[in-house]
C-alpha atoms as a PDB file:
ATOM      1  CA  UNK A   1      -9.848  -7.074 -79.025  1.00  0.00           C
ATOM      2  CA  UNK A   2     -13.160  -6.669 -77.349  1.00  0.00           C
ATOM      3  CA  UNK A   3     -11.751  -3.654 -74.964  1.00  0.00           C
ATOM      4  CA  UNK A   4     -11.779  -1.408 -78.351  1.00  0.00           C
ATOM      5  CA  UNK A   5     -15.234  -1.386 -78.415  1.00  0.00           C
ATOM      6  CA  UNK A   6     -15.188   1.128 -75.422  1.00  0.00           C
ATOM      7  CA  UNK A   7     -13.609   3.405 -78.443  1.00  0.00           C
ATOM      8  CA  UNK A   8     -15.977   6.040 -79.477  1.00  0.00           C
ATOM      9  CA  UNK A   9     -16.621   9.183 -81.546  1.00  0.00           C
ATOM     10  CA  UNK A  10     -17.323  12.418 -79.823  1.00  0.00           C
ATOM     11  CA  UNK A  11     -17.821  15.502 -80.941  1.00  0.00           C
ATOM     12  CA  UNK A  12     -18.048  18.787 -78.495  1.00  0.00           C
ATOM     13  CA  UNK A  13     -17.645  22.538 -78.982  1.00  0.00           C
ATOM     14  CA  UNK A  14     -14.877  24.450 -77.618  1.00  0.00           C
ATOM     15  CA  UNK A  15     -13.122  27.511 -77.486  1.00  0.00           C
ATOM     16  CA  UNK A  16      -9.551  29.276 -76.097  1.00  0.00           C
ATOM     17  CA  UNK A  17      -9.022  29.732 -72.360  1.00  0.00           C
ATOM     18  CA  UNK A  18      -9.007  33.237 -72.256  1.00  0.00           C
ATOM     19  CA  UNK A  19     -12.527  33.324 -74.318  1.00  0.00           C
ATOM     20  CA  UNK A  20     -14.661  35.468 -72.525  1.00  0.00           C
ATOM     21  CA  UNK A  21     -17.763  34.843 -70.703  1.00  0.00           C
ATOM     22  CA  UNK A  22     -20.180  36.637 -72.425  1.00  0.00           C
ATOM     23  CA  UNK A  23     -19.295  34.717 -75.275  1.00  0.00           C
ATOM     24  CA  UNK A  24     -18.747  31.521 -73.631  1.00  0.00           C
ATOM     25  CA  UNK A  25     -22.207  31.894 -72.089  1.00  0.00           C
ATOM     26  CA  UNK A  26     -24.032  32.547 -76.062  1.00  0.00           C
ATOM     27  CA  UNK A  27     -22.344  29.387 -77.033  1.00  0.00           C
ATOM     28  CA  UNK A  28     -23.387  27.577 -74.319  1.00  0.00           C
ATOM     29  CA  UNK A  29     -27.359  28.929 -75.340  1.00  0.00           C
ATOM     30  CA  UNK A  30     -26.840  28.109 -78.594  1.00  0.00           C
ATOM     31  CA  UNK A  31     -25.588  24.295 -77.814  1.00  0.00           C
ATOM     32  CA  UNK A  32     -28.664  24.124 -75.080  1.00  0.00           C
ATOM     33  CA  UNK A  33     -30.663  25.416 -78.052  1.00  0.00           C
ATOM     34  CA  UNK A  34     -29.232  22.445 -80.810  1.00  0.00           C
ATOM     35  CA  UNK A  35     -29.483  19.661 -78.790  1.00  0.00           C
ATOM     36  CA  UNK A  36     -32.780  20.184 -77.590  1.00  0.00           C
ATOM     37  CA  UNK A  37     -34.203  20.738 -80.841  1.00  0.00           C
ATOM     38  CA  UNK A  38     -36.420  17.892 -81.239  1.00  0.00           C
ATOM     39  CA  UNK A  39     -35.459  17.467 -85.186  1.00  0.00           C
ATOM     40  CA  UNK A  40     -31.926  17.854 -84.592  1.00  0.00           C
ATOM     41  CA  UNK A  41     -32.135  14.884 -81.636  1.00  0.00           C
ATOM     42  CA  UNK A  42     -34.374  12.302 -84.326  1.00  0.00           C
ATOM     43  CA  UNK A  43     -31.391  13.168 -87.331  1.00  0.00           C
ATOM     44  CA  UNK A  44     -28.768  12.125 -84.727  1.00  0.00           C
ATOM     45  CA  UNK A  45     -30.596   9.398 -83.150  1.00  0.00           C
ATOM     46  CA  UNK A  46     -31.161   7.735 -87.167  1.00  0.00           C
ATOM     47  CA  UNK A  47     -27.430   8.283 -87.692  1.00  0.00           C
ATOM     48  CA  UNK A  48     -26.747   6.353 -84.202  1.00  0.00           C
ATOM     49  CA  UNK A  49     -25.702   9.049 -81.919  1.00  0.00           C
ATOM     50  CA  UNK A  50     -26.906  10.571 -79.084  1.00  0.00           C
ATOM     51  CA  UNK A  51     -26.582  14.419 -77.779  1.00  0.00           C
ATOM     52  CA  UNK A  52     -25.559  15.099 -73.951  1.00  0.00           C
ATOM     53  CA  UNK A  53     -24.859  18.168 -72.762  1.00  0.00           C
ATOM     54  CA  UNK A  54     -21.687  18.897 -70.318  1.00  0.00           C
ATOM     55  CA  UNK A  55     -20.968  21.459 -67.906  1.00  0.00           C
ATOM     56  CA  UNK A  56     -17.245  23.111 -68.669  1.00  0.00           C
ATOM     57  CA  UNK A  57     -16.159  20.760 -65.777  1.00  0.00           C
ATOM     58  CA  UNK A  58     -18.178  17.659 -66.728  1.00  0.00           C
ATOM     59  CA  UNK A  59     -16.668  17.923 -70.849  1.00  0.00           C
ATOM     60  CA  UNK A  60     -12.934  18.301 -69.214  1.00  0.00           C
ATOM     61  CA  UNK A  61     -13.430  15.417 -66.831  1.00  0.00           C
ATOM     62  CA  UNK A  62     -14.971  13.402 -69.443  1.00  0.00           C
ATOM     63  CA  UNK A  63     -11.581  14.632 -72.152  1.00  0.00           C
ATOM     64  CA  UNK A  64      -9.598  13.493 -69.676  1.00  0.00           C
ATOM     65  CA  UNK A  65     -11.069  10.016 -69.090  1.00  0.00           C
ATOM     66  CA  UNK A  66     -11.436   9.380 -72.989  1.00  0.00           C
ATOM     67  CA  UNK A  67      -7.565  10.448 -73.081  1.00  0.00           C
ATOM     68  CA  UNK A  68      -6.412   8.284 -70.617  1.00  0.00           C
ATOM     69  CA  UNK A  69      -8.373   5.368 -71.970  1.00  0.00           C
ATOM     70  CA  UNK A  70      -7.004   5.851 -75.324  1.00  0.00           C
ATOM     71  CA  UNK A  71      -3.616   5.999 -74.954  1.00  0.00           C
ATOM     72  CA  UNK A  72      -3.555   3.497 -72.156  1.00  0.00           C
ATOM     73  CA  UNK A  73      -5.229   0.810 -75.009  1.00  0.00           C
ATOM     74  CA  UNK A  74      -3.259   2.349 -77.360  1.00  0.00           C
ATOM     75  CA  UNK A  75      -0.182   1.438 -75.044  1.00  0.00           C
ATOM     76  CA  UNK A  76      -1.860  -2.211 -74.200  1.00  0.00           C
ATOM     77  CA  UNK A  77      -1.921  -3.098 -77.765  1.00  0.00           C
ATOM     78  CA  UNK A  78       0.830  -1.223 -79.749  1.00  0.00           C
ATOM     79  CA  UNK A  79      -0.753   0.377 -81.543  1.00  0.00           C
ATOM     80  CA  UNK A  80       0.935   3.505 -84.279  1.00  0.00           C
ATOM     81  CA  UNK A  81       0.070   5.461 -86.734  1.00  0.00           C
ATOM     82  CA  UNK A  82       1.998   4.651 -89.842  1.00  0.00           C
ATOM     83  CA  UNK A  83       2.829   6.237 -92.943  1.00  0.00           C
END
């Protein structure tokens, strides 16, 4: 099933709606901070990944797209969880 190989791992950092901005914004710092640490980038680059960093509307656009693809292969192929 070729298609599947558009399945991939992501990891992102998120908190409650009502979190507020101060603290949203220190987050966001410390994220900038990680990903642009050039020993950080090599470790995940060696372990093939890569880092991007998302705007709060670019990370719920791209949740969105990764749910939709996922369930509609998911629906495509039938496939469940089991056990």
């Amino acid at each position: 099933m070729p298609e599947l190989e558009t399945l991939a791992g992501w990891t992102g950092v998120t908190g409650p709606k009502e979190l507020p901005d101060g603290i949203a914004g220190k987050w966001a710092r410390w994220v900038d901070t990680a990903i642009t640490d050039p020993e950080l980038t090599a470790q995940m680059r060696a372990r093939g990944s890569k880092t991007v960093h998302m705007s709060q509307k670019e990370s719920a656009a791209f949740i969105k797209d990764q749910y939709e693809t996922f369930r509609t292969l998911i629906d495509k192929h039938g496939i469940r969880i089991e056990g």
